[in-house]
Protein backbone atom coordinates (compact mmCIF):
# COMPACT_ATOMS: atom_id res chain seq x y z
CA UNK A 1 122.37 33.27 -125.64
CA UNK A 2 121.97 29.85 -123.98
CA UNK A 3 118.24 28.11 -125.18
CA UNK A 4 116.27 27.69 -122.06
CA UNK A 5 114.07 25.05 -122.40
CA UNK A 6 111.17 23.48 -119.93
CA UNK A 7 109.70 20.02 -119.68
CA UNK A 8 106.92 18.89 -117.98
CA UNK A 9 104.47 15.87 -117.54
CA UNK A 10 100.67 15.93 -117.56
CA UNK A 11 97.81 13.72 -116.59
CA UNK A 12 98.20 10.41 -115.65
CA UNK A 13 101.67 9.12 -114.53
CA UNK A 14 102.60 5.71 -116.67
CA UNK A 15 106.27 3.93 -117.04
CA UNK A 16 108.70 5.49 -118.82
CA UNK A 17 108.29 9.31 -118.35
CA UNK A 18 111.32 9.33 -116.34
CA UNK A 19 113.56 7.85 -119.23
CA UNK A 20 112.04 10.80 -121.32
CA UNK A 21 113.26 13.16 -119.01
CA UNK A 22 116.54 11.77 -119.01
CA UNK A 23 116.76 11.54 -123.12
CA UNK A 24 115.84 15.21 -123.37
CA UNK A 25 118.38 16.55 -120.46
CA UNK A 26 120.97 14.32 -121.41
CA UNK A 27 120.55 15.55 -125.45
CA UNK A 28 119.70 19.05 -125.02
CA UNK A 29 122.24 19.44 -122.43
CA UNK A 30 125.59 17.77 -124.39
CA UNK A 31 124.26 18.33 -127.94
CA UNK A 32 123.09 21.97 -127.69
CA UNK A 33 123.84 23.57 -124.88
CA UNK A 34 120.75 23.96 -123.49
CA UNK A 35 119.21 24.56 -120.03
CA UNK A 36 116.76 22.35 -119.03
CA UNK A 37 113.97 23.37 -116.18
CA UNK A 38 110.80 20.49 -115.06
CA UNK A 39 107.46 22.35 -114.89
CA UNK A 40 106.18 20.90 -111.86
CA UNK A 41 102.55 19.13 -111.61
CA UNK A 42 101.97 19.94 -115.65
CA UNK A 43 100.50 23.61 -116.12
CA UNK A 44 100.16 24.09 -112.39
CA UNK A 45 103.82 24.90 -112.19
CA UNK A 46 103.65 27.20 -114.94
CA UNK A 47 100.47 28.79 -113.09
CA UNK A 48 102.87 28.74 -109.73
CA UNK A 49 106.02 30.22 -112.22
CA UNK A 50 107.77 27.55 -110.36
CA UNK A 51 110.70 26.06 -112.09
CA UNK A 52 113.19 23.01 -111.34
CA UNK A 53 116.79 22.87 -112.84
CA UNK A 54 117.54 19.52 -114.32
CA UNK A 55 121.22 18.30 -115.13
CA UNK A 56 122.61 14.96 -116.51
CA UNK A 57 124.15 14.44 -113.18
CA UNK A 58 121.94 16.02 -110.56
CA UNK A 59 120.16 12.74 -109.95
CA UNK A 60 123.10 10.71 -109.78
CA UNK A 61 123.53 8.19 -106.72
CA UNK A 62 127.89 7.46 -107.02
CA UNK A 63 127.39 7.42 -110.99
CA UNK A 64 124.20 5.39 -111.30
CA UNK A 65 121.17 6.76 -113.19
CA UNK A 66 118.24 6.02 -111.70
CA UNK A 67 115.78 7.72 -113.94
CA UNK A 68 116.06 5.30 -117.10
CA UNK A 69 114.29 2.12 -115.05
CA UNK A 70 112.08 4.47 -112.36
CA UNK A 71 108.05 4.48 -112.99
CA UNK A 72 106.05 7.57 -112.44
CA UNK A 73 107.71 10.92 -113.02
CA UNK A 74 109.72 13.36 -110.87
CA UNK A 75 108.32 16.30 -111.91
CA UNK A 76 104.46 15.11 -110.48
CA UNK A 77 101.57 15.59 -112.76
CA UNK A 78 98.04 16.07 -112.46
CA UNK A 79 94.47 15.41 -114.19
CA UNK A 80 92.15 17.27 -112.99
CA UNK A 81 91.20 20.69 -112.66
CA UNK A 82 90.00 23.70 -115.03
CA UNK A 83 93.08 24.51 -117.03
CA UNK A 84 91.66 26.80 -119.61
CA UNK A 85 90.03 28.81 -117.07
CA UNK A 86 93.71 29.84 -116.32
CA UNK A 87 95.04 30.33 -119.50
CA UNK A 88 96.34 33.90 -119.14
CA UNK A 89 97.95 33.26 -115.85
CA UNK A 90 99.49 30.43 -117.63
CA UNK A 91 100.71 31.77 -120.48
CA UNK A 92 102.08 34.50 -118.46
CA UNK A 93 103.71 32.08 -116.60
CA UNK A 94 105.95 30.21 -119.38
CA UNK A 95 107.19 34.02 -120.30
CA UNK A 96 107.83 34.54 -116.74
CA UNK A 97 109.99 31.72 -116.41
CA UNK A 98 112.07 33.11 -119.29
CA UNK A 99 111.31 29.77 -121.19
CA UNK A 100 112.04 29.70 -125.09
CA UNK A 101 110.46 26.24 -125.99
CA UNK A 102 108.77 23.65 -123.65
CA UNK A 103 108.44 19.96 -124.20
CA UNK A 104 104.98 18.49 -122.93
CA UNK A 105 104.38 15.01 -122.12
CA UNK A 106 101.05 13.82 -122.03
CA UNK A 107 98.21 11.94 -123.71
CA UNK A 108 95.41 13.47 -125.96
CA UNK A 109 93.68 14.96 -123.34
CA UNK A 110 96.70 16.37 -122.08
CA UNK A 111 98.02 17.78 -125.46
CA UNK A 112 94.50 18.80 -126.38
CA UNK A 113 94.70 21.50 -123.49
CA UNK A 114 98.85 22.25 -123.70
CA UNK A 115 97.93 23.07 -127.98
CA UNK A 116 95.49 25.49 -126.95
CA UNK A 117 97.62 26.98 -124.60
CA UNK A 118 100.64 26.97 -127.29
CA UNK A 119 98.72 28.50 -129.88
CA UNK A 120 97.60 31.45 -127.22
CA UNK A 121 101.12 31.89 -126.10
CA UNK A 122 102.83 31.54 -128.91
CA UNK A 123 105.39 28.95 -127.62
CA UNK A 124 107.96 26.95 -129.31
CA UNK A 125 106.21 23.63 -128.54
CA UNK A 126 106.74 19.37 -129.77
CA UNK A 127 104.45 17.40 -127.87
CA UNK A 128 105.44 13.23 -126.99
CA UNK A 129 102.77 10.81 -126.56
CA UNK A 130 102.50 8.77 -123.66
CA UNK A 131 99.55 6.75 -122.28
CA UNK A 132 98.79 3.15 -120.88
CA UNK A 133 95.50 3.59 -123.14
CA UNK A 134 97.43 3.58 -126.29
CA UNK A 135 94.64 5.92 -128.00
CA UNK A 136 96.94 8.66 -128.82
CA UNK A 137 96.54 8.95 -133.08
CA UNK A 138 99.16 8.79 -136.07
CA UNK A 139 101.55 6.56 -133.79
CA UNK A 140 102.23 3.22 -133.50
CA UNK A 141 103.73 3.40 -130.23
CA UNK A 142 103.76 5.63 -127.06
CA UNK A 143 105.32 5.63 -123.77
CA UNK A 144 103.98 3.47 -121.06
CA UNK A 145 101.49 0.77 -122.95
CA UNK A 146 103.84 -1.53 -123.21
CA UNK A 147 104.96 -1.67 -119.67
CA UNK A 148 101.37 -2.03 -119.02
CA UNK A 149 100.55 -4.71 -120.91
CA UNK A 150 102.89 -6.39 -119.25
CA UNK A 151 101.85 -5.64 -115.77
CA UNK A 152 98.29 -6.76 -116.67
CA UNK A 153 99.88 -10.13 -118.42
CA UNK A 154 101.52 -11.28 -115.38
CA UNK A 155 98.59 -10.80 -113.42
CA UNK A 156 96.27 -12.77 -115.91
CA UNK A 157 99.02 -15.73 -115.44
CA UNK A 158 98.37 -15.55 -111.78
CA UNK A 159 94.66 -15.61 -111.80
CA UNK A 160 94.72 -18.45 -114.06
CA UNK A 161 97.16 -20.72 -111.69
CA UNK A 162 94.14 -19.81 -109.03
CA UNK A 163 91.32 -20.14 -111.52
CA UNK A 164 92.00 -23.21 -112.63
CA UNK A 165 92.82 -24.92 -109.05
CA UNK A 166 89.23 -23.71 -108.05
CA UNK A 167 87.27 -24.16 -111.47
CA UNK A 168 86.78 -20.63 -111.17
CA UNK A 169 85.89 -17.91 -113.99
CA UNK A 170 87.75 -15.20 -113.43
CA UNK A 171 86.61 -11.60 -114.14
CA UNK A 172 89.80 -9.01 -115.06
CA UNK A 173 88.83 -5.68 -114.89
CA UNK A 174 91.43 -3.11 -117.20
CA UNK A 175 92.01 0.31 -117.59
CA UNK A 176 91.43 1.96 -121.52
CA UNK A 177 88.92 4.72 -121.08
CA UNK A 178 87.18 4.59 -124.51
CA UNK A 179 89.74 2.51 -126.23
CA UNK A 180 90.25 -1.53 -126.52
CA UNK A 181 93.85 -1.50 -127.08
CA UNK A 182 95.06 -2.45 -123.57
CA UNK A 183 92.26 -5.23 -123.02
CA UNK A 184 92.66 -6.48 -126.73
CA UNK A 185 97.06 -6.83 -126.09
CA UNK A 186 96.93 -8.31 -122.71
CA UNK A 187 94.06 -10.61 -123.25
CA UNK A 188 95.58 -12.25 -126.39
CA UNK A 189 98.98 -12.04 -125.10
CA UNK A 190 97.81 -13.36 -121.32
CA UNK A 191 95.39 -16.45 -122.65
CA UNK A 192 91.90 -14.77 -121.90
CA UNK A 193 88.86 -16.99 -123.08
CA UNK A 194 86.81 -13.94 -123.57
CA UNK A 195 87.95 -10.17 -123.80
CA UNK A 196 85.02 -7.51 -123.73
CA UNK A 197 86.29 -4.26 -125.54
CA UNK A 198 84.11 -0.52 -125.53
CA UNK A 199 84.63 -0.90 -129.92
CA UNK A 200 82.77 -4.64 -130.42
CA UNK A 201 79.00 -4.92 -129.29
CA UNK A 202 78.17 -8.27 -127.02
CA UNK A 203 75.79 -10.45 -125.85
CA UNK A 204 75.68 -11.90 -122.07
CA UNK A 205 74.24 -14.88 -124.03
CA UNK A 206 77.11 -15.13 -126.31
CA UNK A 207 79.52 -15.22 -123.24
CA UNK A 208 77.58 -17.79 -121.24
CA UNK A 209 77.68 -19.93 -124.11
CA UNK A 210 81.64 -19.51 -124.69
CA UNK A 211 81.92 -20.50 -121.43
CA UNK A 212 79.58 -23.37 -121.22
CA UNK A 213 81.16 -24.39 -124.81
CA UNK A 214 84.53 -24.36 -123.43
CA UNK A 215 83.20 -26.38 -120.37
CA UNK A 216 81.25 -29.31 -121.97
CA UNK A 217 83.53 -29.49 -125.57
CA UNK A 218 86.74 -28.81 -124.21
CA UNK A 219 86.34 -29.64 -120.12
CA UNK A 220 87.83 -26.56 -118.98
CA UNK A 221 86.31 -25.76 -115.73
CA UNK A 222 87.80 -22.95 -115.60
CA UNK A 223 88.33 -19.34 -117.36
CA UNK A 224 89.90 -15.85 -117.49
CA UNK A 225 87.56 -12.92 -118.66
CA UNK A 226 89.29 -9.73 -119.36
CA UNK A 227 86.71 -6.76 -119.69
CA UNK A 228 87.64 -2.89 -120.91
CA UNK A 229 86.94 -0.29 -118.22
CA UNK A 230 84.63 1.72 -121.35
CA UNK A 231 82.48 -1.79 -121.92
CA UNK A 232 78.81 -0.51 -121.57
CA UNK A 233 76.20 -2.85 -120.45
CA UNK A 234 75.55 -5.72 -122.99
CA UNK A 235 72.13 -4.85 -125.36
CA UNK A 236 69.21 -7.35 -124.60
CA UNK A 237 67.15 -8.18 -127.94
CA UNK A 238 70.07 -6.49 -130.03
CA UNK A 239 73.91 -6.86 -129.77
CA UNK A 240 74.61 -3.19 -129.38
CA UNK A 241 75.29 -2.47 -126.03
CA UNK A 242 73.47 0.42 -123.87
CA UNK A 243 74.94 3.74 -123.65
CA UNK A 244 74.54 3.60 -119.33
CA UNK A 245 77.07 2.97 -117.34
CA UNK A 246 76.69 0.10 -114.54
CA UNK A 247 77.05 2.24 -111.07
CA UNK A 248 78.73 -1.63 -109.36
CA UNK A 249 81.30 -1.19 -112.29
CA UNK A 250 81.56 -3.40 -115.48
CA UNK A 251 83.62 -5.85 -114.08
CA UNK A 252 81.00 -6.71 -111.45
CA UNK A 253 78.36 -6.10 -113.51
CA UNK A 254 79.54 -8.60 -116.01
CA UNK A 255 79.65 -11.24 -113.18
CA UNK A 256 76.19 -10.64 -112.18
CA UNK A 257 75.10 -11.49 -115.48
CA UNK A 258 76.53 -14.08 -116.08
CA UNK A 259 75.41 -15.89 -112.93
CA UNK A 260 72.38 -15.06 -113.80
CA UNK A 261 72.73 -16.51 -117.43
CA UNK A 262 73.89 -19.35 -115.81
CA UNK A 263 71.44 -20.37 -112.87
CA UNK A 264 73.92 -19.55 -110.54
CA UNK A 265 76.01 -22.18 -112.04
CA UNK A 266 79.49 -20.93 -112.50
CA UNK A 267 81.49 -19.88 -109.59
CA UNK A 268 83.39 -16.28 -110.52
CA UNK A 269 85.10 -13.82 -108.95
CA UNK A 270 86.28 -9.77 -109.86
CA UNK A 271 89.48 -8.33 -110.27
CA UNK A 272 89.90 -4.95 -110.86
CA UNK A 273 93.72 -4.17 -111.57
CA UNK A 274 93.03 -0.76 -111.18
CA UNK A 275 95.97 1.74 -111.26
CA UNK A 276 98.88 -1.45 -110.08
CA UNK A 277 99.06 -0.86 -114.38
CA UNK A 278 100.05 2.49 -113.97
CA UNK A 279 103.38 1.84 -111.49
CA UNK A 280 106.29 -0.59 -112.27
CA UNK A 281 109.81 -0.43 -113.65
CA UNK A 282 109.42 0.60 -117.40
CA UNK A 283 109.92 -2.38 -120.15
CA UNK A 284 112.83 -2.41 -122.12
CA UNK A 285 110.47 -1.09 -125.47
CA UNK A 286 109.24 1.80 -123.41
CA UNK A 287 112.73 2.81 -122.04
CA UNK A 288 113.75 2.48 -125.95
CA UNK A 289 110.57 4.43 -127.21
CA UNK A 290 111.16 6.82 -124.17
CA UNK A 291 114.75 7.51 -125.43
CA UNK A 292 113.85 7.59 -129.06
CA UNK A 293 110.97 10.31 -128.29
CA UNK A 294 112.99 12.34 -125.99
CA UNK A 295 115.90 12.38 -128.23
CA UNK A 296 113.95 13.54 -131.54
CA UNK A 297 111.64 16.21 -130.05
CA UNK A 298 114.90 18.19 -128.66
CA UNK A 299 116.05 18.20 -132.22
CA UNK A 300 112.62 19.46 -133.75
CA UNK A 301 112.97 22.53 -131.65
CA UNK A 302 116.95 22.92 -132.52
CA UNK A 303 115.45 22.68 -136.37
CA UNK A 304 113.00 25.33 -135.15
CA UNK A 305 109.78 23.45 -135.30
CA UNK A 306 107.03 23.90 -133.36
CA UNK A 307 103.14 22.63 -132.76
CA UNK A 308 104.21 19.15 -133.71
CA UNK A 309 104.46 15.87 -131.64
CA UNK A 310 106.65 12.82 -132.17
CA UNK A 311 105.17 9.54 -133.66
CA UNK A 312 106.50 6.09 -133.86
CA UNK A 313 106.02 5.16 -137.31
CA UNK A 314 107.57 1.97 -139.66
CA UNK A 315 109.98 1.92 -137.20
CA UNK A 316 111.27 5.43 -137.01
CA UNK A 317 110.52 8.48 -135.31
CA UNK A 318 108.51 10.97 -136.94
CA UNK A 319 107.09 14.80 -136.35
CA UNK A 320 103.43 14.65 -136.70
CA UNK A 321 101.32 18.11 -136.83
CA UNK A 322 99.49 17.95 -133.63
CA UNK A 323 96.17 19.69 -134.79
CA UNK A 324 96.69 16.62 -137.54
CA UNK A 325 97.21 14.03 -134.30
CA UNK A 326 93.77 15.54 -132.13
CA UNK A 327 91.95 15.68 -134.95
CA UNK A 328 91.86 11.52 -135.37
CA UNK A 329 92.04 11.05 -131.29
CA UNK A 330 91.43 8.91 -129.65
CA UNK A 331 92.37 6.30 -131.66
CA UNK A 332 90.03 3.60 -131.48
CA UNK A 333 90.37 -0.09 -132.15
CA UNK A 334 88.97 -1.08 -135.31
CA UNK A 335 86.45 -3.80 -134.80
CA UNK A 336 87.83 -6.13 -137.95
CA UNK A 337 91.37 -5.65 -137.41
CA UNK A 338 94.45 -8.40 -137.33
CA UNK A 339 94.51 -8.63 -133.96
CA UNK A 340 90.56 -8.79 -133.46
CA UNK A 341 90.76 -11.66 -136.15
CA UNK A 342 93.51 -13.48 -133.93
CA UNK A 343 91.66 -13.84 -131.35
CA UNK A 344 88.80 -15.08 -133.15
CA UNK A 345 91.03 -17.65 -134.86
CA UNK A 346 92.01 -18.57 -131.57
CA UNK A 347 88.58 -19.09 -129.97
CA UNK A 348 88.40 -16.51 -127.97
CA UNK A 349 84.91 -14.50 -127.68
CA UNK A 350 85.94 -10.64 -128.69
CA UNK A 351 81.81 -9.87 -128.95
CA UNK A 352 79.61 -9.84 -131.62
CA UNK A 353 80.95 -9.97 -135.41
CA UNK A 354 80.03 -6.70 -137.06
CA UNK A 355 80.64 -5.96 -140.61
CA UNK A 356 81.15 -8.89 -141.90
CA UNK A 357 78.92 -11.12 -143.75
């Protein structure tokens, strides 16, 4: 009997789920045999026992493919909601839809929920890791950071063509939840004077002086500040931050400081890239990793394996227990790692030093 497998996407839409829809239709379909059906908007379709039937060529426009270099994901997806509140109906659903494995997209959150609702069902289930937050354990890689870090590094050469014709600071406001990766990547790769990561304690001292060092050493006027979405507000006699949240956001917060540090001396202005690093054409890595992932978790369920999710590792794809993955997520950025050291070497304020004698 012919395998009849689903595939859906869940929680936030980043580049490059499209190109993992394609990998697993295109493989499933020519190596195996297989029927492929998109679950749409993540569990709610399997709530809905609604079902879409996916072919190699049903997207086709005269022979072109349009789903290796389109951003978001045709099948919609959602992030909100109760989920587990609906697990029976749920579960119910994947038997009603005659499904014999499913493939879940989705970032820890995501697979948290979809490996409870495996392990109640009983499905055949491999999980692939996507997320613009990059805080998805045991994998070096995962769909959609890299196409974000790219989004946010063009932006950061933009803002400094403007900062530095106004003698401006400018204040970048990124995406990351609880995780550093994304400001850490773009900030080094984009030229930031000071990135602000949720992982690293800081001082609005410590980036006033940066900034006044980099003004009266080194007569730049000017300067590009990129600052986590997680940052909490900086600690006053210690460098550990506060555990509250500013209500004006962190970006804006940040700026208020430091014109206060200053005297009202430095003229800055907020951006807050919000989710523009979400959309976009997919980078060539992530329509590689996309493939890669897409391609490996359709032969983990032809091998017969199940609860496990798909890991760039030394340069290969690997199957990872998932239980072994949410155990270690999110995946933080260590304070003292390589890159953190880079950008220290390169003068860059990254916060407070921690650890280290």
């Amino acid at each position: 009997m012919q395998k009849r497998l689903g595939i859906l996407t869940s929680g936030g839409d980043c580049p490059g789920l499209n190109a993992v829809i394609r990998a697993v239709v295109s493989h499933a379909t020519l190596s195996y045999n297989w029927q492929v059906v998109g679950i749409p908007y993540a569990t709610r379709g399997l709530l809905e026992r609604k079902a879409i039937p996916l072919s190699i060529h049903g997207l086709d426009l005269r022979g072109i493919d349009p789903l290796l270099n389109m951003g978001g994901t045709i099948l919609g997806s959602i992030n909100k909601g109760d989920t587990l509140a609906h697990i029976e109906e749920i579960v119910a659903g994947y038997h009603t839809l005659e499904l014999d494995a499913l493939i879940g997209i989705g970032g820890d959150g995501s697979l948290a929920i979809l490996n409870q609702l495996q392990k109640q069902g009983n499905w055949q289930f491999v999980a692939i890791p996507k997320t613009i937050d990059c805080d998805v354990a045991k994998t070096e890689r995962v769909v959609g950071f890299d196409t974000a870090v790219n989004t946010i590094v063009d932006a950061l050469n933009r803002l400094t063509f403007t900062a530095a014709s106004h003698d401006r600071v400018m204040i970048v406001e990124v995406m990351g939840r609880t995780a550093g990766h994304l400001a850490l990547q773009s900030g080094i790769a984009g030229g930031a004077d000071v990135i602000l990561i949720p992982e690293i304690p800081y001082k609005i001292k410590g980036v006033c002086e940066h900034l006044a060092e980099l003004r009266d050493r080194w007569e730049r006027r000017f300067a590009i500040v990129v600052v986590a979405e997680g940052v909490q507000i900086a600690g006053n006699s210690s460098s550990q931050p506060s555990s509250q949240k500013p209500s004006c956001g962190i970006g804006q917060y940040i700026a208020d400081e430091l014109r206060c540090c200053s005297n009202n001396e430095i003229d800055i202005r907020v951006s807050v890239l919000g989710h523009i690093q979400r959309g976009g054409i997919p980078s060539a890595l992530d329509r590689l990793i996309a493939t890669a992932f897409g391609k490996a978790a359709v032969d983990l369920l032809a091998d017969g394996q199940s609860a496990q999710m798909v890991a760039w590792q030394n340069g290969q794809v690997v199957a990872v227990p998932l239980e072994t993955v949410l155990a270690s997520s999110p995946y933080l950025v260590d304070p003292n790692n390589f890159l953190v050291q880079i950008a220290r070497a390169l003068n860059i304020y990254v916060g407070e030093k921690i650890g280290v004698s």
